[in-house]
Protein backbone atom coordinates (compact mmCIF):
# COMPACT_ATOMS: atom_id res chain seq x y z
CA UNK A 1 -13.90 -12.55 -34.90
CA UNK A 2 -12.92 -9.58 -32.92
CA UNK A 3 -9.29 -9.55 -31.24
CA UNK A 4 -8.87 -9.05 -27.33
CA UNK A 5 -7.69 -6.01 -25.97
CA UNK A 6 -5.06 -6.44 -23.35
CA UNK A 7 -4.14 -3.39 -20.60
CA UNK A 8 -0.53 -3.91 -20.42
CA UNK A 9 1.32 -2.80 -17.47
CA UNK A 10 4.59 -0.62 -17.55
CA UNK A 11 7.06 -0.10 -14.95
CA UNK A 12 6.71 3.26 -12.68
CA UNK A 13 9.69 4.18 -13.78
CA UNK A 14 13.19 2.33 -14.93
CA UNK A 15 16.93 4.33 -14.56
CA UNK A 16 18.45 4.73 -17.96
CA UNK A 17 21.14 2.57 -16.91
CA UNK A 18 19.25 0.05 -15.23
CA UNK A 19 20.20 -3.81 -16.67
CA UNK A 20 17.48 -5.84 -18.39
CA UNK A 21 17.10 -8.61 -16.47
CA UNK A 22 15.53 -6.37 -13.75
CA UNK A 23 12.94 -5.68 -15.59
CA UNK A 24 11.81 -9.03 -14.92
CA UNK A 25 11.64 -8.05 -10.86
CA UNK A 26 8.68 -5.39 -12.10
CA UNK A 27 7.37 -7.08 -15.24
CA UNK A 28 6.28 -11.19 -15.27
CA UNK A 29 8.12 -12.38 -17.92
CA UNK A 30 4.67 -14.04 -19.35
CA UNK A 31 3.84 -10.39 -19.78
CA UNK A 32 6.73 -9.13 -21.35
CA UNK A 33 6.38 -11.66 -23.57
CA UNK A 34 2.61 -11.40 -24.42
CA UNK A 35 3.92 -7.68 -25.52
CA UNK A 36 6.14 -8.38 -27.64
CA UNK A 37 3.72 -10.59 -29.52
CA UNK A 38 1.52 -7.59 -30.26
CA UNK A 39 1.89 -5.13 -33.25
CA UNK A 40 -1.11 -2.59 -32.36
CA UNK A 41 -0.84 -0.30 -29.08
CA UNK A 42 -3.25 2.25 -27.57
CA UNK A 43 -1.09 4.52 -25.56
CA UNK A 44 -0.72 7.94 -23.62
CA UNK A 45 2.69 9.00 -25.56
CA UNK A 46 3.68 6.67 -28.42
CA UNK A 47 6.99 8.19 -28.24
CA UNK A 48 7.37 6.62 -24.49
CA UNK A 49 5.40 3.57 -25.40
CA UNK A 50 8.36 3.10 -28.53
CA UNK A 51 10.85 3.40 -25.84
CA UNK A 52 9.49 0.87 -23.59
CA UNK A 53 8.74 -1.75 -26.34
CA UNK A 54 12.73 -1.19 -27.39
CA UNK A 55 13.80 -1.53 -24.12
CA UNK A 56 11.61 -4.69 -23.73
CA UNK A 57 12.78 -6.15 -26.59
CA UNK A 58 16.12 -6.87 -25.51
CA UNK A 59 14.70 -9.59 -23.85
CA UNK A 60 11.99 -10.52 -26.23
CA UNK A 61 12.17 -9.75 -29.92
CA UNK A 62 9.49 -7.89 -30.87
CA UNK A 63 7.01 -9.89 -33.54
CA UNK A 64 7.16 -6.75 -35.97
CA UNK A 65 9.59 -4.40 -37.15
CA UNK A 66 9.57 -1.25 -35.10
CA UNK A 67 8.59 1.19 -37.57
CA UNK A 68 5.57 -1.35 -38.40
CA UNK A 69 4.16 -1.36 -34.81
CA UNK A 70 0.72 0.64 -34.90
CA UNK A 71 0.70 2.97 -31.74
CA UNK A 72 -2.27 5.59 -31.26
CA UNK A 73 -2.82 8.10 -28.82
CA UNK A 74 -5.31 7.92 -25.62
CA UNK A 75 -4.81 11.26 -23.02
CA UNK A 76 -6.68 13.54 -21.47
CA UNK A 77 -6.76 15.50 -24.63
CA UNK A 78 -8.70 12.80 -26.42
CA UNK A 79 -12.05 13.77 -27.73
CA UNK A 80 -15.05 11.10 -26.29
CA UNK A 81 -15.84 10.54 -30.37
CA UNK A 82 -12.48 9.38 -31.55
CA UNK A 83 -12.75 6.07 -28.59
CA UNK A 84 -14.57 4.14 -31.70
CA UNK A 85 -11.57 4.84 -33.61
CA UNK A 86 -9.33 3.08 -31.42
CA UNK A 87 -11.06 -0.07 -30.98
CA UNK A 88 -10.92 -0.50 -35.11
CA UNK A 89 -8.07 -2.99 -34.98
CA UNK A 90 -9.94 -4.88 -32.42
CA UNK A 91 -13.28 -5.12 -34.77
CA UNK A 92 -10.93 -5.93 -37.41
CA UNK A 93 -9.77 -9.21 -35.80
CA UNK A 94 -6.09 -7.98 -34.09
CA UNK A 95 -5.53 -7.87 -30.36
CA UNK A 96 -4.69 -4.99 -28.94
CA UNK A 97 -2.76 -3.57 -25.77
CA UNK A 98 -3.60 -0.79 -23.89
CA UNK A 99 -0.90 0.46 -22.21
CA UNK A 100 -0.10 3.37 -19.42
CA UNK A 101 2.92 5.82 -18.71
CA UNK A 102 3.54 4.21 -15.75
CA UNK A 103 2.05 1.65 -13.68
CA UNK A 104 -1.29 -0.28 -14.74
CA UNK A 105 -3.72 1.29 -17.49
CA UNK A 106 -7.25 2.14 -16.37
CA UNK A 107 -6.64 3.33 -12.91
CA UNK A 108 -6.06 6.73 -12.85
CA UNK A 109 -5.78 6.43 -16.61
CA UNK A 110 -7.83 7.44 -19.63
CA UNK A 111 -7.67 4.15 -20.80
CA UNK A 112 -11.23 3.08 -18.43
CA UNK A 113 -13.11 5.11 -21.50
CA UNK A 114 -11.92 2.73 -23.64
CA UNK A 115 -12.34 -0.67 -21.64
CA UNK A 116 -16.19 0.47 -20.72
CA UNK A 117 -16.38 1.09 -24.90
CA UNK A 118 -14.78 -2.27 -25.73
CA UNK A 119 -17.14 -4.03 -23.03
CA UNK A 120 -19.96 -2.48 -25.04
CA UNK A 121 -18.43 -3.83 -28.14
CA UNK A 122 -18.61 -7.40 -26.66
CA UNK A 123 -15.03 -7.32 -27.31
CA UNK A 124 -13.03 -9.23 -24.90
CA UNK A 125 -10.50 -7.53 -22.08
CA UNK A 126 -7.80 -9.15 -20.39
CA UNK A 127 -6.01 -7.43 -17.75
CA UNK A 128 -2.48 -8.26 -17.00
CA UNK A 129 -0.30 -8.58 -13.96
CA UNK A 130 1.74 -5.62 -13.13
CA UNK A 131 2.91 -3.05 -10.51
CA UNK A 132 -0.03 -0.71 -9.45
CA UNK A 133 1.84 2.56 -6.95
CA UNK A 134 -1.36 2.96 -5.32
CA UNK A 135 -1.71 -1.08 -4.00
CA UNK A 136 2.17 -0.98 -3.49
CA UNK A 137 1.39 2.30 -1.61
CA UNK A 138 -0.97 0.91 0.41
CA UNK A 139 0.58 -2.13 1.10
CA UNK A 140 3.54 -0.37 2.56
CA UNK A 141 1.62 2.24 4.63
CA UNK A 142 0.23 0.22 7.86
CA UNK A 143 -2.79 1.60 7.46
CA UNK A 144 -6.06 0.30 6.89
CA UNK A 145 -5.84 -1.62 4.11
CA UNK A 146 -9.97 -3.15 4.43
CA UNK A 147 -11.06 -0.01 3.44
CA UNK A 148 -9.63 2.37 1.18
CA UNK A 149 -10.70 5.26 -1.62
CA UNK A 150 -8.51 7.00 -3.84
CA UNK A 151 -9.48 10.73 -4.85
CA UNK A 152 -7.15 11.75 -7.73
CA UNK A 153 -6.15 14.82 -7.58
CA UNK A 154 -6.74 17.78 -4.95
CA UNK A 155 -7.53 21.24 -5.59
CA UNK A 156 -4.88 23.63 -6.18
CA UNK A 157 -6.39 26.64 -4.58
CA UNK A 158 -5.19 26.50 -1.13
CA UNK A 159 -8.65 27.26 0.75
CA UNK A 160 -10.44 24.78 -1.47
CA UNK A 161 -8.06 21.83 -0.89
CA UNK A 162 -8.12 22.40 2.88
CA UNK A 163 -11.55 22.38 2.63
CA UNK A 164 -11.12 19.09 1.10
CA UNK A 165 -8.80 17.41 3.01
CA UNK A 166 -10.97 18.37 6.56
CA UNK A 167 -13.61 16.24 4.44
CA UNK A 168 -11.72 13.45 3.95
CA UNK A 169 -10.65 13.11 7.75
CA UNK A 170 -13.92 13.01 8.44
CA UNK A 171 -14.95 10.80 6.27
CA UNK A 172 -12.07 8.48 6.93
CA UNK A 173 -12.73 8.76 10.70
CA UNK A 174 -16.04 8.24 10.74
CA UNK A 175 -15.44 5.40 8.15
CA UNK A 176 -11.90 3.91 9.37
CA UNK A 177 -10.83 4.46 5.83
CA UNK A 178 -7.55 5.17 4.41
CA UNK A 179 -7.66 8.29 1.52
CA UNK A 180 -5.27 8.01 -1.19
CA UNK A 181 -4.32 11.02 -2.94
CA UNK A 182 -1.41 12.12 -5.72
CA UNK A 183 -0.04 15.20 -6.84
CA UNK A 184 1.64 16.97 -9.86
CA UNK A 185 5.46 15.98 -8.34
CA UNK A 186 6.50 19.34 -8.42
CA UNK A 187 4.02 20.17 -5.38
CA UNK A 188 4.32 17.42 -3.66
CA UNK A 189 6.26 19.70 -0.82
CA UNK A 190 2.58 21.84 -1.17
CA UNK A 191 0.74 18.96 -0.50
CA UNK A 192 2.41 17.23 2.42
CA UNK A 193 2.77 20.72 3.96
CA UNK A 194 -1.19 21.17 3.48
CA UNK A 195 -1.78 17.46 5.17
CA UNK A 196 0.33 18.24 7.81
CA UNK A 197 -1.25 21.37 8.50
CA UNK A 198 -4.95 20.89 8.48
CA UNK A 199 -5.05 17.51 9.68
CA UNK A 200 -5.79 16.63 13.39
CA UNK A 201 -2.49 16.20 14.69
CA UNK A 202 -3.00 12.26 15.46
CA UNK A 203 -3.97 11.59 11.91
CA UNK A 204 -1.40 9.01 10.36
CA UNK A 205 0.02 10.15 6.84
CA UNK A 206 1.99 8.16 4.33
CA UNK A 207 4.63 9.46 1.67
CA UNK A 208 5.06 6.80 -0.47
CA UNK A 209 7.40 7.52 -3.63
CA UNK A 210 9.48 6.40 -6.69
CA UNK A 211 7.99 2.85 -5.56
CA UNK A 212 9.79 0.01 -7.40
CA UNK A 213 12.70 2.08 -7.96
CA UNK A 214 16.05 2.31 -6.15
CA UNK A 215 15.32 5.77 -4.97
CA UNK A 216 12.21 4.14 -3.55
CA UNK A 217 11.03 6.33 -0.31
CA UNK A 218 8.12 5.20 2.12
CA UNK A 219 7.15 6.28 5.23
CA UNK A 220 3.84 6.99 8.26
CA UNK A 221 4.14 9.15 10.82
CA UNK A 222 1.39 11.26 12.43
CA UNK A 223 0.66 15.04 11.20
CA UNK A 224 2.24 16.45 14.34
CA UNK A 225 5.79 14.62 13.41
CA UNK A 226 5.50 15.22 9.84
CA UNK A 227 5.00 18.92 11.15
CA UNK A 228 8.09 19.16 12.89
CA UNK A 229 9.98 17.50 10.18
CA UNK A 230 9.20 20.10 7.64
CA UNK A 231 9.49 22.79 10.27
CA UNK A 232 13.38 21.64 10.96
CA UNK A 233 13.43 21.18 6.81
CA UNK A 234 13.82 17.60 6.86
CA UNK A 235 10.98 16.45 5.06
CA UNK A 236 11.48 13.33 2.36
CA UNK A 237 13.23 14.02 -0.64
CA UNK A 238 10.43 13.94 -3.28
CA UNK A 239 10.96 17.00 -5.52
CA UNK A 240 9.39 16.08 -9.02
CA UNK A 241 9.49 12.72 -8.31
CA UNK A 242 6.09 10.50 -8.58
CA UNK A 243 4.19 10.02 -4.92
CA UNK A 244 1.38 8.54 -3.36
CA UNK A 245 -0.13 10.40 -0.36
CA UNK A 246 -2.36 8.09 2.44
CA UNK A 247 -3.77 9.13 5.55
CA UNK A 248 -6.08 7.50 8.27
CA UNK A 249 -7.74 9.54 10.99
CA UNK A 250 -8.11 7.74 14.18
């Protein structure tokens, strides 16, 4: 009998000196606990993943011994061949959780490779409750919330991603939909500068950032204001710090 693979969610983000108990305000404590039960882990960094469960377990004692706690490595870096690797445990009868830096796995995540695989493996995938920046993002913005598509990453060159973003107004005008974006945090001034520039001045945009966190930051204003805020250098203080760019063209 095969074992079920789990995607675990993490927290965007937790202060070193931030109490247990509030983990509970991010985490359901049903999920927490389900974590703690488990002893193999697929994972972007194991050494961040070792940090979490240790954190975790100050509420929940974990069901093995650190050191015995199986974690192996899913990134970007990770070859399309070794995915059959990872689900071994699984085939082998033990659940498994699949678990993201930050946030849920499989959105924005290498971990979707691995769910398709296990769904191909008639092995069974249970996705847990837990905070997603891009829903929170949304949910925060005011904007349209019926229709929505998120696009990763833009390009870095600066023709090509104003090239890009005059697509997306369009297509968000034309479709009334709002366009998600994120950024490497250390550009995040380049990007909102590069929204605020190139699209029509009406066009709503939404800096969401550090969501969940006390340094949480969220705000919509039109192009033109967000213009004249950088302009007077008072834009929102998001310097290497995680953000979720929206913007609807009306």
């Amino acid at each position: 009998m095969t074992g079920t693979l789990y995607l675990i969610p993490n927290t965007l983000g937790l202060n070193e000196d931030q109490q247990v108990n509030l983990l509970a305000s991010i985490i359901p404590d049903t999920v927490q606990k389900m974590t703690a039960e488990l002893s193999h882990f697929v994972a972007e960094n194991a050494k961040t993943t070792r940090a979490y469960l240790k954190y975790l377990s100050q509420a929940h004692p974990l069901q093995k011994a650190m050191q015995e706690i199986q974690i192996s490595e899913l990134n970007i870096n990770t070859p399309a061949q070794a995915l059959d690797g990872l689900l071994q445990p699984l085939l082998q009868g033990h659940d498994v959780g699949l678990i993201s830096e930050a946030g849920v796995p499989a959105v924005a995540d290498p971990g979707a490779n691995l769910v398709r695989l296990a769904h191909q493996r008639n092995i069974k995938v249970r996705p847990l409750v837990g905070p997603s920046s891009l829903l929170l993002a949304l949910m925060g913005s005011g904007l349209n919330g019926q229709s929505f598509a998120f696009h990763g990453y833009l390009p870095t060159d600066a023709a090509l991603r104003a090239k890009r973003i005059k697509e997306l107004e369009e297509r968000s005008k034309k479709e009334k939909q709002t366009q998600l974006l994120i950024e490497t945090p250390y550009r995040n001034a380049a990007m909102l500068e590069a929204l605020s520039n190139h699209c029509h001045p009406t066009t709503l945009i939404c800096v969401a950032t550090d969501l969940s966190l006390d340094t949480e930051s969220l705000l919509t204003k039109t192009a033109a204001e967000w213009k004249n805020s950088l302009s007077k250098q008072q834009g929102p203080d998001f310097h290497k710090k995680p953000t979720v760019f929206l913007f609807l063209s009306h």
